[in-house]
Protein backbone atom coordinates (compact mmCIF):
# COMPACT_ATOMS: atom_id res chain seq x y z
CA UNK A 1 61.78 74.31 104.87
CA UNK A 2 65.25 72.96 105.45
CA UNK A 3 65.26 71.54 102.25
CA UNK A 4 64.27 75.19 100.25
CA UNK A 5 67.09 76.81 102.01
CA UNK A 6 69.77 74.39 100.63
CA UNK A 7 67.95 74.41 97.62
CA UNK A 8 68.16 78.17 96.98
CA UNK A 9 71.73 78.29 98.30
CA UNK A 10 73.21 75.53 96.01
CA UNK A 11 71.22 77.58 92.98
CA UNK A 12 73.24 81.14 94.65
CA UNK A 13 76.54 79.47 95.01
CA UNK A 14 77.06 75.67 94.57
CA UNK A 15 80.43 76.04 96.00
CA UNK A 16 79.09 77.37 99.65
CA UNK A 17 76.94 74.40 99.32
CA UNK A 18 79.14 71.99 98.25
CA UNK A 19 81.55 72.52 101.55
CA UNK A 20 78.48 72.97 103.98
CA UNK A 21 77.31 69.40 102.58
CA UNK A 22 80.76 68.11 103.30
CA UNK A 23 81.35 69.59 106.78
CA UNK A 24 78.27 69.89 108.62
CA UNK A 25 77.16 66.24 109.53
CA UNK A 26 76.41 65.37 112.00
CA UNK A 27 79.15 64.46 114.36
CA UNK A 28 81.02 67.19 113.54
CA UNK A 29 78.62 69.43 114.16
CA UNK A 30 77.62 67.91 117.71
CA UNK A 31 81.43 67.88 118.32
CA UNK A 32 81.20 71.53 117.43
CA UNK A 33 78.36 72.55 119.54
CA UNK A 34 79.31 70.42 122.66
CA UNK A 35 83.00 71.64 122.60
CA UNK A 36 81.80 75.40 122.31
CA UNK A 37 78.99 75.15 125.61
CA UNK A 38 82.27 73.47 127.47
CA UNK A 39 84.50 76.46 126.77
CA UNK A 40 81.89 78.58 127.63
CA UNK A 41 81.53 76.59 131.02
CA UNK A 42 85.29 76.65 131.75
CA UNK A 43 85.37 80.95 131.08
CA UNK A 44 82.43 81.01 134.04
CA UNK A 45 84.01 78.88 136.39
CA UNK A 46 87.26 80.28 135.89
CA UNK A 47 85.94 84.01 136.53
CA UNK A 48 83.53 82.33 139.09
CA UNK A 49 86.62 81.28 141.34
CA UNK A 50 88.43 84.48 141.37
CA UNK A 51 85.52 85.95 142.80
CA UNK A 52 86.41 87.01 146.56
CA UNK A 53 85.06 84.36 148.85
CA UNK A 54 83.00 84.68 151.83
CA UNK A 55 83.84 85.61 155.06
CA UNK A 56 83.02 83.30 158.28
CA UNK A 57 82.46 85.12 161.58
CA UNK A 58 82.07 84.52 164.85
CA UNK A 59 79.68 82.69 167.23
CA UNK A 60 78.53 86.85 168.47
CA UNK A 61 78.04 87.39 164.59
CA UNK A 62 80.21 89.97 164.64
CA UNK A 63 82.90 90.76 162.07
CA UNK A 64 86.49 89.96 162.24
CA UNK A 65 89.16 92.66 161.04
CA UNK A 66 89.55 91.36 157.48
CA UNK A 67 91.39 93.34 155.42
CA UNK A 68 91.52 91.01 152.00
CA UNK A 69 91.86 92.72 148.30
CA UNK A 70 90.23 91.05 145.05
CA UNK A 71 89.71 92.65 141.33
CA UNK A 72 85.77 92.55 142.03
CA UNK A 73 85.37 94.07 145.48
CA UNK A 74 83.37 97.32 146.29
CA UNK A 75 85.91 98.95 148.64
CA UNK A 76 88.76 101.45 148.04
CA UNK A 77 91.76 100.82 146.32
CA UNK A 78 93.45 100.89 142.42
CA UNK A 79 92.65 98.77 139.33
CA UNK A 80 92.19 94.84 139.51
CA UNK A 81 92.77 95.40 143.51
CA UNK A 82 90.23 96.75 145.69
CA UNK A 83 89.41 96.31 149.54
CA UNK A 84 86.40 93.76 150.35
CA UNK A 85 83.41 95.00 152.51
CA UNK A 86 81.01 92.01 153.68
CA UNK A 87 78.01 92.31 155.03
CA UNK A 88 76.46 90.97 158.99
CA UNK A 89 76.72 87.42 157.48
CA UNK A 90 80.06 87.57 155.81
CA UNK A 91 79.25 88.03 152.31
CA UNK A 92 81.47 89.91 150.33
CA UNK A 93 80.10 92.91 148.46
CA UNK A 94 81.12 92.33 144.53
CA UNK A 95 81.10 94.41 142.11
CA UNK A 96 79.05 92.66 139.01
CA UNK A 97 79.44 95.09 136.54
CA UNK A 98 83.52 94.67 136.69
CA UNK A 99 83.04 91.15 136.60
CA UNK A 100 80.78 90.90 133.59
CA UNK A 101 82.88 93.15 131.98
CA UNK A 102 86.01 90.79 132.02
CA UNK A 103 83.76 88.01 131.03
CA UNK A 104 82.79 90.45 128.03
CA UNK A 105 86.39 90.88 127.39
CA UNK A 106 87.76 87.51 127.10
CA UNK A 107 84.91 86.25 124.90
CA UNK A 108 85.41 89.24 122.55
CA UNK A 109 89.21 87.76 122.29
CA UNK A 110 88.18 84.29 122.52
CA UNK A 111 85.87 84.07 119.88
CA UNK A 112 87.97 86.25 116.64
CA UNK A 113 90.70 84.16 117.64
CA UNK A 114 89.21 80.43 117.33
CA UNK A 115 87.89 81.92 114.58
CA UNK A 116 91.10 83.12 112.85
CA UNK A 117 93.37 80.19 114.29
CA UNK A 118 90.76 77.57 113.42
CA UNK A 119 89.40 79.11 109.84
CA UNK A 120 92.71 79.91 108.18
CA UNK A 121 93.96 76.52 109.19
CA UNK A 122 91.06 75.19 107.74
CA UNK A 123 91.21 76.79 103.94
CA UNK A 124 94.92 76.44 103.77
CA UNK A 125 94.76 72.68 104.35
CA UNK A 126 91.82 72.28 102.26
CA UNK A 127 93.75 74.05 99.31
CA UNK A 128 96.46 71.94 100.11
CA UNK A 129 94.11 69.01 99.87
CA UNK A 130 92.52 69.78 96.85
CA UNK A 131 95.45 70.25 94.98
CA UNK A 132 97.33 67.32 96.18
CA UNK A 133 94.15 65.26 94.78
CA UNK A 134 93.68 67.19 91.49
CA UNK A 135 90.51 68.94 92.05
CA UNK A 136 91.73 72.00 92.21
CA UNK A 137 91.92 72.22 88.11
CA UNK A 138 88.68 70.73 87.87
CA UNK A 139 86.83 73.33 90.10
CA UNK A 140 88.53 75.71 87.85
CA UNK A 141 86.96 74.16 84.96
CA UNK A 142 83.57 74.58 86.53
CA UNK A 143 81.17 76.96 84.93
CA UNK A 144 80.95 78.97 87.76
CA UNK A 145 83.15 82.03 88.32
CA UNK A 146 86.66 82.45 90.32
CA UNK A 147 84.80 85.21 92.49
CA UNK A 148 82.12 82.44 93.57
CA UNK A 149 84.34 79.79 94.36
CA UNK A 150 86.81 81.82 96.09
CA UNK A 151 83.92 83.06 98.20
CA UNK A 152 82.33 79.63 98.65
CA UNK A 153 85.52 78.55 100.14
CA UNK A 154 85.74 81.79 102.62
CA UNK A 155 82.12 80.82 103.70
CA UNK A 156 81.84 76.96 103.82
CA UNK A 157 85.38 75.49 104.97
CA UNK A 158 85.21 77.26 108.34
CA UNK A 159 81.59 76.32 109.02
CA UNK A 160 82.74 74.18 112.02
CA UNK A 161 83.99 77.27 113.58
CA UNK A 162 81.74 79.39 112.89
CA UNK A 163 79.05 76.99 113.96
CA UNK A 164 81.09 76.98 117.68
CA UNK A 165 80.77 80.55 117.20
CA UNK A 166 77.27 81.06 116.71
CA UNK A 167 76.67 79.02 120.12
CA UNK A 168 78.81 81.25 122.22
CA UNK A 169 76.92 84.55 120.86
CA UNK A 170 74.05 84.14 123.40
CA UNK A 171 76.64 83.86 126.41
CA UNK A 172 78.64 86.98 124.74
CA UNK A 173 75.43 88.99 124.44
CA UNK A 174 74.29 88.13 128.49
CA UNK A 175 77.94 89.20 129.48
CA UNK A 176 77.50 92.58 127.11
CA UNK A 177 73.93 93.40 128.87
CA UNK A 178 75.19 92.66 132.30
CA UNK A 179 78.31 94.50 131.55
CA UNK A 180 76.06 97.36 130.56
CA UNK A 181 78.02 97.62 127.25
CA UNK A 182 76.19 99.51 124.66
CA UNK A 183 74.51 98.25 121.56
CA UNK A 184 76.65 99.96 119.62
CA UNK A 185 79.86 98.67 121.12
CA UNK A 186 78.76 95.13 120.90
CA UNK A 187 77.91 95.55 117.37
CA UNK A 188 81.05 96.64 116.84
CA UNK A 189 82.88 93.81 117.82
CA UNK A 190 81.16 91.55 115.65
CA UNK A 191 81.76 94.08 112.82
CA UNK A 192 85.54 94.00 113.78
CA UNK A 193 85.78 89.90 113.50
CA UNK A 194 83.79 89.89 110.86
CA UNK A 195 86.72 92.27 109.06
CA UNK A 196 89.47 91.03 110.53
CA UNK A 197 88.37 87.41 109.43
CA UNK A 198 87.79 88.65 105.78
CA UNK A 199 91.47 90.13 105.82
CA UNK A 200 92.74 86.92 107.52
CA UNK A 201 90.98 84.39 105.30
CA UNK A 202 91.92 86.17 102.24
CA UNK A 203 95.42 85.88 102.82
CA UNK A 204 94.99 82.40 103.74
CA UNK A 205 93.97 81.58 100.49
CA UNK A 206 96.50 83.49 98.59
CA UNK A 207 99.15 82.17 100.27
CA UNK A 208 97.88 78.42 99.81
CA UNK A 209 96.91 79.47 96.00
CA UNK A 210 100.72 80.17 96.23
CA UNK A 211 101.83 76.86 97.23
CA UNK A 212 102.03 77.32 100.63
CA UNK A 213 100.08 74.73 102.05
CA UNK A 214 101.18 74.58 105.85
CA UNK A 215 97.76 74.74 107.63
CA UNK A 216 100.50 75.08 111.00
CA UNK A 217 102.08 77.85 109.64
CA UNK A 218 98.89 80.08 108.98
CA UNK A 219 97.63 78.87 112.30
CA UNK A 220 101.18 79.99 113.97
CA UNK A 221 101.31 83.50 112.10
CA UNK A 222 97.69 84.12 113.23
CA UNK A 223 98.18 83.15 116.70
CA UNK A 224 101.18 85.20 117.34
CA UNK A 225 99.28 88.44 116.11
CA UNK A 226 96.05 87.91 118.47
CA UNK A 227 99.22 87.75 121.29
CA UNK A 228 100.76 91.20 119.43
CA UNK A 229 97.69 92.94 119.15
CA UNK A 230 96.23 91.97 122.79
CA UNK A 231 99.80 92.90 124.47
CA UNK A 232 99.85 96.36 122.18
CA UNK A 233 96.09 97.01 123.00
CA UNK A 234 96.47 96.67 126.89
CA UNK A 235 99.58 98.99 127.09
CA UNK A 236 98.10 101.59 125.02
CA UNK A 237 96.83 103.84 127.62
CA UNK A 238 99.95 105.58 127.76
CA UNK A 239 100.32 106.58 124.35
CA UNK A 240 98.74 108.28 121.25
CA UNK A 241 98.27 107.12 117.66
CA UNK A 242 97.22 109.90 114.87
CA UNK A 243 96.71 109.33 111.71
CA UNK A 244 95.85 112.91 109.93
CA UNK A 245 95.90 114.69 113.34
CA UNK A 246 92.87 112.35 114.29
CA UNK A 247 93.46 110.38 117.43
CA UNK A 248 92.78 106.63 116.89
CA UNK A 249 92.75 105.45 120.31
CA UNK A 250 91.09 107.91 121.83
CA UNK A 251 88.42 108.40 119.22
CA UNK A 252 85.81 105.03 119.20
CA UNK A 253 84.06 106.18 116.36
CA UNK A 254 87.18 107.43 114.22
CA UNK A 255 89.22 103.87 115.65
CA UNK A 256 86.49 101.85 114.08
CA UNK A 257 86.09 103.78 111.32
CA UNK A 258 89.94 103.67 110.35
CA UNK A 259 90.04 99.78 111.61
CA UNK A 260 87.42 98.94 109.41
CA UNK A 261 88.58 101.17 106.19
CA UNK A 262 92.65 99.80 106.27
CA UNK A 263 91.19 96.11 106.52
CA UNK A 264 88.44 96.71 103.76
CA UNK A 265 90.93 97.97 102.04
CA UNK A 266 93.37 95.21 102.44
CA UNK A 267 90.57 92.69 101.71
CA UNK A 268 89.86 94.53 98.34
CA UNK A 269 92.91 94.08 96.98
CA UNK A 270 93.98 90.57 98.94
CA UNK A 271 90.83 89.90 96.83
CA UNK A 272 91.92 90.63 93.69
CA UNK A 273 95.65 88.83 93.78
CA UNK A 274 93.59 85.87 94.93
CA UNK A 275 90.99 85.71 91.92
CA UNK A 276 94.00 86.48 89.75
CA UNK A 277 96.07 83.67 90.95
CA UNK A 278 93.42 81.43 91.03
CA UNK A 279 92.07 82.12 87.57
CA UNK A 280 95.69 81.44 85.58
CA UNK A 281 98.65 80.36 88.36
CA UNK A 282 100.91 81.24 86.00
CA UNK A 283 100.94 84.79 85.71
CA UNK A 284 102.08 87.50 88.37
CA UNK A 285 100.38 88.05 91.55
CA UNK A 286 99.50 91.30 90.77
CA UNK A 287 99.24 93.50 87.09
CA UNK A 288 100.98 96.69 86.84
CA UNK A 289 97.77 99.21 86.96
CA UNK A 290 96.79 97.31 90.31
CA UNK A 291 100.17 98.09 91.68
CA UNK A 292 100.08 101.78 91.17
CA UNK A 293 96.89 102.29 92.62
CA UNK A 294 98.22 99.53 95.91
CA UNK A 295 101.07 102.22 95.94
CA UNK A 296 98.65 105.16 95.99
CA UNK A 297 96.40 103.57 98.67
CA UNK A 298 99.49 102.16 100.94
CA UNK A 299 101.68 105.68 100.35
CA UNK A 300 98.43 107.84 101.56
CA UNK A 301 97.58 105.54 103.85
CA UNK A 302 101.45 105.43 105.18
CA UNK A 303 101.50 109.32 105.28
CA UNK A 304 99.20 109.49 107.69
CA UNK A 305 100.79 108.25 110.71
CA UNK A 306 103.43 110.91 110.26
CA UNK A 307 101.42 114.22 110.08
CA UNK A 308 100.72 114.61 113.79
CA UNK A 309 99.35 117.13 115.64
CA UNK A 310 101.85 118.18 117.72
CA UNK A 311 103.08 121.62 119.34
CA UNK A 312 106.61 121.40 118.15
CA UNK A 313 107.62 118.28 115.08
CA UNK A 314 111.30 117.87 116.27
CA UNK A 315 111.61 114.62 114.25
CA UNK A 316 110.94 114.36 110.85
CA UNK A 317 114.13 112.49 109.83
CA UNK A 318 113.15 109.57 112.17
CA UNK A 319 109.51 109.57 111.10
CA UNK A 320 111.30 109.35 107.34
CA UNK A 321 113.34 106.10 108.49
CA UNK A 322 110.29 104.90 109.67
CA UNK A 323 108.24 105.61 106.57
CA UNK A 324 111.57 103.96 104.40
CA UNK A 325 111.54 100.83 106.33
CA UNK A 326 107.61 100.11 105.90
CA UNK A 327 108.37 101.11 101.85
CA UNK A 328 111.24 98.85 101.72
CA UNK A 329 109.00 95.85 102.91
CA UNK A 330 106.42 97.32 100.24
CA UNK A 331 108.00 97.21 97.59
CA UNK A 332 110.04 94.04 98.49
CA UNK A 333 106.64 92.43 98.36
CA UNK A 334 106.07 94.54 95.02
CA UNK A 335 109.20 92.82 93.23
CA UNK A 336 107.84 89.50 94.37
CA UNK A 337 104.42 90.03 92.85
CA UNK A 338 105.69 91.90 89.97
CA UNK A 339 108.86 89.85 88.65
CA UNK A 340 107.21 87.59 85.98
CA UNK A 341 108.81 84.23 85.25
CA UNK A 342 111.02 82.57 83.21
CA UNK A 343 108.63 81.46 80.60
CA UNK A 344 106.66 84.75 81.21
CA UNK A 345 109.79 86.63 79.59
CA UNK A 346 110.64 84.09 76.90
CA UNK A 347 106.92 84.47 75.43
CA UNK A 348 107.21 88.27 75.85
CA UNK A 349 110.92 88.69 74.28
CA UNK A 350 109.95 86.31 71.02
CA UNK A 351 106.33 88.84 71.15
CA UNK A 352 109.18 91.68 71.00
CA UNK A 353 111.22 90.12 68.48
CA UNK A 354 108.17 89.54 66.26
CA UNK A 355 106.63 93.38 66.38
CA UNK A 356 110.18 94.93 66.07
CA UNK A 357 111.37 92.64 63.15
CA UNK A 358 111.52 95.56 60.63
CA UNK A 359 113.39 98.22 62.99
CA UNK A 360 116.52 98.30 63.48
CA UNK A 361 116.12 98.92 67.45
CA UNK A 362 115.08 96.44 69.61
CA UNK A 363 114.00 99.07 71.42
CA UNK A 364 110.68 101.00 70.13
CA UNK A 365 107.60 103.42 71.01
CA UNK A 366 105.30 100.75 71.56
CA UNK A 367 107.91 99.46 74.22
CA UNK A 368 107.03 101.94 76.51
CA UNK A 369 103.48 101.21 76.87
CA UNK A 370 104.28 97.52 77.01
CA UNK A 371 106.87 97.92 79.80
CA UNK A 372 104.46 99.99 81.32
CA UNK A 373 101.00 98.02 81.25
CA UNK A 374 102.15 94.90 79.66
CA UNK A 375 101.55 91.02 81.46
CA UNK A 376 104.44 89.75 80.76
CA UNK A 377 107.00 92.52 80.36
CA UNK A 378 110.12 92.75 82.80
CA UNK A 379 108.83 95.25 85.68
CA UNK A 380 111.63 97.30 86.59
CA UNK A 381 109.80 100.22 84.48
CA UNK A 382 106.65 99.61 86.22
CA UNK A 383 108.89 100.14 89.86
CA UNK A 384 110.31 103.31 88.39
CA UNK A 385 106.26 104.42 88.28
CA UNK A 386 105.82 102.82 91.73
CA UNK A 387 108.43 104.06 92.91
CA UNK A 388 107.27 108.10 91.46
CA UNK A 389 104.15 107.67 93.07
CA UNK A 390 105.22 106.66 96.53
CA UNK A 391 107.46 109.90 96.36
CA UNK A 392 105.24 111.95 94.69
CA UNK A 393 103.11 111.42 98.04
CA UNK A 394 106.04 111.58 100.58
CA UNK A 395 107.92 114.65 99.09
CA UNK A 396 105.05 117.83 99.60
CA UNK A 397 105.05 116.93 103.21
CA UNK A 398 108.98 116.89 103.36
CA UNK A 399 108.87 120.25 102.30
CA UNK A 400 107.10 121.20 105.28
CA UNK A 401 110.61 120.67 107.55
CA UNK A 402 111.34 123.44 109.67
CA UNK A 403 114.28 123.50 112.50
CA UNK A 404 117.52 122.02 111.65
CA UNK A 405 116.88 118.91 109.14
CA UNK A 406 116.77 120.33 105.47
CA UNK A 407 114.97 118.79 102.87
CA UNK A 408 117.58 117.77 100.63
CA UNK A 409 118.59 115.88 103.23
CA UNK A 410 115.49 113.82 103.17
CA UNK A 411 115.68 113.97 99.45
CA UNK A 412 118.75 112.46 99.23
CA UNK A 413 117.59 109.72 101.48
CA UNK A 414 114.87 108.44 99.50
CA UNK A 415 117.10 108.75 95.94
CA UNK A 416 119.55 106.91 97.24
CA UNK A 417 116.76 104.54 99.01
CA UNK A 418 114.87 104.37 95.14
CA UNK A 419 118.28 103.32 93.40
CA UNK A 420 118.96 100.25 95.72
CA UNK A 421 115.01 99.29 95.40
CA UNK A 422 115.97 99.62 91.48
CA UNK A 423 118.99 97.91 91.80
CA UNK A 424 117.20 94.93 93.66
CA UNK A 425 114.38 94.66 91.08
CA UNK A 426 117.08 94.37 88.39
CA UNK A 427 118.91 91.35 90.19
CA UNK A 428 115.51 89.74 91.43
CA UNK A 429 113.87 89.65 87.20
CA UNK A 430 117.70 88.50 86.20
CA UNK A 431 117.73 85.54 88.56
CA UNK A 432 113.76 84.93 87.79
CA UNK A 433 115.11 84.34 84.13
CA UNK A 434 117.49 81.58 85.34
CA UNK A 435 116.76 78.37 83.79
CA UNK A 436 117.19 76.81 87.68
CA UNK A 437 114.11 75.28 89.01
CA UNK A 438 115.14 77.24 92.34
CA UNK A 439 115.26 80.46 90.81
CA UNK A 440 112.61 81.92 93.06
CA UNK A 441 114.71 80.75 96.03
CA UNK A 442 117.90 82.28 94.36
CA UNK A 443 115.98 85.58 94.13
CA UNK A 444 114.71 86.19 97.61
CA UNK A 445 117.92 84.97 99.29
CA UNK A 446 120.06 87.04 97.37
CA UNK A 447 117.80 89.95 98.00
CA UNK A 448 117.56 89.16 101.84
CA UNK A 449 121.11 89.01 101.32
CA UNK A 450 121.58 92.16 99.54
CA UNK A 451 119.49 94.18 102.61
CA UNK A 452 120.53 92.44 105.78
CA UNK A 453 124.34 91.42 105.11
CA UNK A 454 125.85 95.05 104.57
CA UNK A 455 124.98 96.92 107.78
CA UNK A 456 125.34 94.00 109.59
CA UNK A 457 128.94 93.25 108.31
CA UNK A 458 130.09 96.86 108.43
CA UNK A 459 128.47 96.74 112.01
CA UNK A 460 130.51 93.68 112.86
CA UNK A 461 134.32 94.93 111.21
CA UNK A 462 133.11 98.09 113.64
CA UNK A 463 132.88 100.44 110.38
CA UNK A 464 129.84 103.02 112.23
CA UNK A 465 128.33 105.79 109.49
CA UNK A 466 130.65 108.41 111.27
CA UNK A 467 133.96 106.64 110.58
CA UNK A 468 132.80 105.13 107.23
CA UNK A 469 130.51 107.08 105.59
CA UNK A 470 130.18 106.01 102.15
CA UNK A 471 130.09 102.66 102.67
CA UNK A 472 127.19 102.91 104.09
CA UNK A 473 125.65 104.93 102.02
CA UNK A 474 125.98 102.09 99.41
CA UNK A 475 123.70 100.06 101.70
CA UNK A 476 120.08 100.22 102.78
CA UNK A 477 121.58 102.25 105.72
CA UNK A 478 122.29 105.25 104.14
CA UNK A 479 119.91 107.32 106.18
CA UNK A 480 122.29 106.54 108.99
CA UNK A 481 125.41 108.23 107.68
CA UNK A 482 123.17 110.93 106.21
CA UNK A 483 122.45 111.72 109.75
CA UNK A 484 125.94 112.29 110.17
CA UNK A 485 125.99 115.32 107.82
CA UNK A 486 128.24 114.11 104.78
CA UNK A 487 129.25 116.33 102.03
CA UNK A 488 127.31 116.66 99.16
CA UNK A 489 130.65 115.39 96.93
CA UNK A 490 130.12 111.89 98.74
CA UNK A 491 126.45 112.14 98.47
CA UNK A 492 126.66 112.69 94.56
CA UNK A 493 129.62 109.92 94.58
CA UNK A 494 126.95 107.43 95.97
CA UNK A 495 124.63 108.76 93.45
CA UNK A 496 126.67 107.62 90.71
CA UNK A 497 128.10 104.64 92.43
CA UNK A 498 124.19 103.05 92.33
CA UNK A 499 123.48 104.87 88.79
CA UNK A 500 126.68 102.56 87.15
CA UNK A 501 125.63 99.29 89.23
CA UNK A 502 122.23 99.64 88.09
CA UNK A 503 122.63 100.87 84.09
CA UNK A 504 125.34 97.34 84.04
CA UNK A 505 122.34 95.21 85.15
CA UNK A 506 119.96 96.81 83.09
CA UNK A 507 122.33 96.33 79.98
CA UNK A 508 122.57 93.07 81.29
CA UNK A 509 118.75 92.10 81.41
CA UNK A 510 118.69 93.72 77.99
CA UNK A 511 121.37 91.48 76.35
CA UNK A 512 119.43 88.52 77.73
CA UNK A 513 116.08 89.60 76.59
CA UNK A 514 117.30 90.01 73.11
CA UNK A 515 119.22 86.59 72.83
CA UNK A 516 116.39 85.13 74.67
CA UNK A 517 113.91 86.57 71.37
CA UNK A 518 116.23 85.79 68.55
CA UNK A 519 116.43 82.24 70.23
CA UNK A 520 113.03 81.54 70.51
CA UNK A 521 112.21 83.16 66.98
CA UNK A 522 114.73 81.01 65.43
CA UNK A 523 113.51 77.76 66.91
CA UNK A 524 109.55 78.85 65.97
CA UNK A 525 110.99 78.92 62.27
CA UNK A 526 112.44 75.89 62.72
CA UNK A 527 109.90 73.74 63.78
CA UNK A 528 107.84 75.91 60.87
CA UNK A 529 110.01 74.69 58.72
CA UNK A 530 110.17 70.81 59.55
């Protein structure tokens, strides 16, 4: 019977099979099993000795003024600290039901995390390994497709932890029923790891398929988020979270329901820079029509969290910063995925110079399209359209504004926020056309350099928005000295001030493309002719 099941599972997916085969023997499989009933054991005896002890009494039997507090006691008080009642032979009264519930708790923490921790350690060193030995290519060779061995990695490398997994469910399901948790709820939480793990593991892989093969620093990322998430989770109480006017929070169904549909989401399209990558590592992490609809999904998605339902919306310029700060990391990780390489270009400038031979322009109608869906075209047109879309989204509910913001003053915050994302994309594709080996290094740090250094310096010489106004509008923190109420001269200044900085480095980029195809054309005929 054993034997049919791998059977029909090598014939589904070899690759599943292949990492099984290679991971479950048998002494890492006892390890497995023995290591998860021991963490089990050390959860009940931990929760077992914080249970209130009993009470001794007196020769008479009678009770002793006691007046002791513990988190499972029956008696009055507040939460985690309630006042023990024992009974005629001084045992305490405890209240179960609390006490499987923390048990509940800590398992459903305990068990995404190993899983997360352990599993995206686990595919980012095996990448690493693989590559390091040269199998990589050859599993790419393989007849089978990207979308089966990317999965058969996601399903076999972590079998050790899922395996310790599996043998805590029976321990998490007693502490659910004597917890009284619901069906539904418990279900739930499986649904949730089973999502967040998906999201998780994807990334994983995309970031080893990326040449990041630091199991540690996967392992380290992931950790510190379970610590984020649990410390934002338990002071929640005090707060709301809408997305739409729906509370997310307060609404289990609607939480789950939005949980589940932004890490879906995220998987789907985690998913398809991963296949991508792994199918050709030489092309960009994502294609242009996949970033436009990423924009739509992330923009709408974005929105949300700003149209509240509240009685009076007395801050719409700080919910804008806060929608410009998320879009700058968006579309910083945009130019990253976008920005095709140096040898990318050089193929797509000697294309140019071959289709545009006749004309007298370099520049022509079927550009357009190119720029615009084209592999290997530069991609500052393609963050123009990014860029349209994310407004197109963000400026119907700016017209909403009532009180004493205006819109234009919004407006101008996200033009002058669009020309310094245009003006980054233009320096990030000229330094990706460097003939340095480092160029991708020279690219982000000048761009990290390019967003940080400004405010901080201006900050330092003590140069605040109110003081020095357009300076700062000439930096990422523009919004701040638009809060100050500058003129609309200075504004328009600025305006122009990016517009010149940003039409040199295009002219730039252009110049380069050009020599880049008349070289390359000229050394094709060459070799033609020898």
């Amino acid at each position: 019977m054993t034997l049919d099941w791998f059977n029909r599972l090598s014939d589904w997916n070899p690759q599943v099979f292949r990492e099984l085969k290679g991971r479950l023997k048998q002494r890492h499989a006892v390890l497995a099993v023995v290591g998860s009933l021991a963490a089990q054991l050390v959860v009940l005896m931990y929760f077992w000795n914080v249970l209130p002890v009993a009470r001794s009494t007196d020769s008479n039997l009678t009770y002793k003024d006691y007046t002791g507090y513990n988190a499972y006691c029956t008696g009055a008080g507040s939460y985690r600290s309630f006042k023990c009642l024992y009974d005629r032979l001084g045992n305490p009264q405890v209240n179960w039901q609390n006490w499987w519930t923390d048990i509940f708790q800590t398992l459903s923490w305990a068990l995404p995390c190993l899983l997360l921790v352990a599993g995206v350690y686990l595919l980012i060193g095996d990448l690493g390994k693989e590559e390091r030995r040269g199998t990589l290519n050859f599993i790419r060779l393989s007849p089978q497709t990207s979308q089966k061995i990317l999965l058969g990695k996601l399903m076999g490398v972590p079998a050790i932890p899922y395996l310790a997994a599996i043998v805590a469910v029976p321990f998490h399901v007693l502490a659910a029923s004597s917890a009284d948790v619901s069906i539904a709820n418990l279900l739930s939480v499986y649904l949730l790891t089973v999502a967040v793990c998906a999201f998780a593991y994807s990334a994983a892989l995309l970031y080893a398929l990326m040449g990041g093969f630091q199991g540690w620093v996967g392992a380290a990322a992931i950790a510190m988020g379970c610590m984020f998430f649990y410390q934002m989770l338990s002071s929640s109480s005090g707060w709301q979270l809408q997305w739409f006017h729906l509370s997310i929070n307060n609404y289990f169904d609607f939480g789950l329901a939005f949980v589940l549909l932004t890490l879906g989401t995220g998987s789907y399209w985690l998913w398809q820079a991963m296949n991508r990558r792994f199918r050709n590592p030489g092309v960009t992490l994502l294609s242009k029509s996949q970033s436009y609809r990423m924009t739509l999904c992330f923009e709408v998605w974005l929105l949300g969290f700003v149209i509240r339902d509240v009685s009076e919306y007395s801050r719409p310029f700080e919910d804008l910063i806060g929608l410009g700060f998320f879009n700058l990391v968006w579309f910083v990780v945009l130019i990253a995925a976008m920005t095709p390489p140096r040898q990318m270009l050089l193929d797509w400038a000697r294309y140019r110079r071959e289709r545009v031979a006749s004309a007298k322009k370099f520049w022509s109608r079927s550009i357009v399209k190119d720029l615009l869906w084209g592999e290997k075209s530069p991609a500052l047109v393609a963050i123009v359209v990014n860029l349209l879309l994310a407004y197109a989204v963000v400026v119907p509910w700016m017209l909403t504004w009532d009180g004493d913001i205006s819109p234009l003053q919004g407006f101008a915050t996200i033009v002058l926020g669009a020309m310094f994302t245009l003006i980054c994309a233009t320096i990030a594709q000229l330094l990706m056309f460097m003939k340095s080996q480092k160029r991708a290094v020279w690219a982000a740090s000048t761009i990290a350099a390019l967003i940080v250094l400004p405010p901080v310096l201006l900050g330092f010489l003590q140069f605040y928005p109110a003081d020095a106004p357009l300076a700062w509008l000439f930096s990422i923190g523009a919004f701040a000295a638009l809060q100050t109420g500058v003129s609309a001269t200075m504004v328009f200044t600025a305006f122009l001030g990016h517009l010149a900085v940003l039409s040199a480095l295009s002219l730039r980029l252009t110049r380069q493309l050009k020599r880049a195809g008349e070289s390359e054309m000229k050394a094709l005929l060459a070799a033609g002719r020898s």
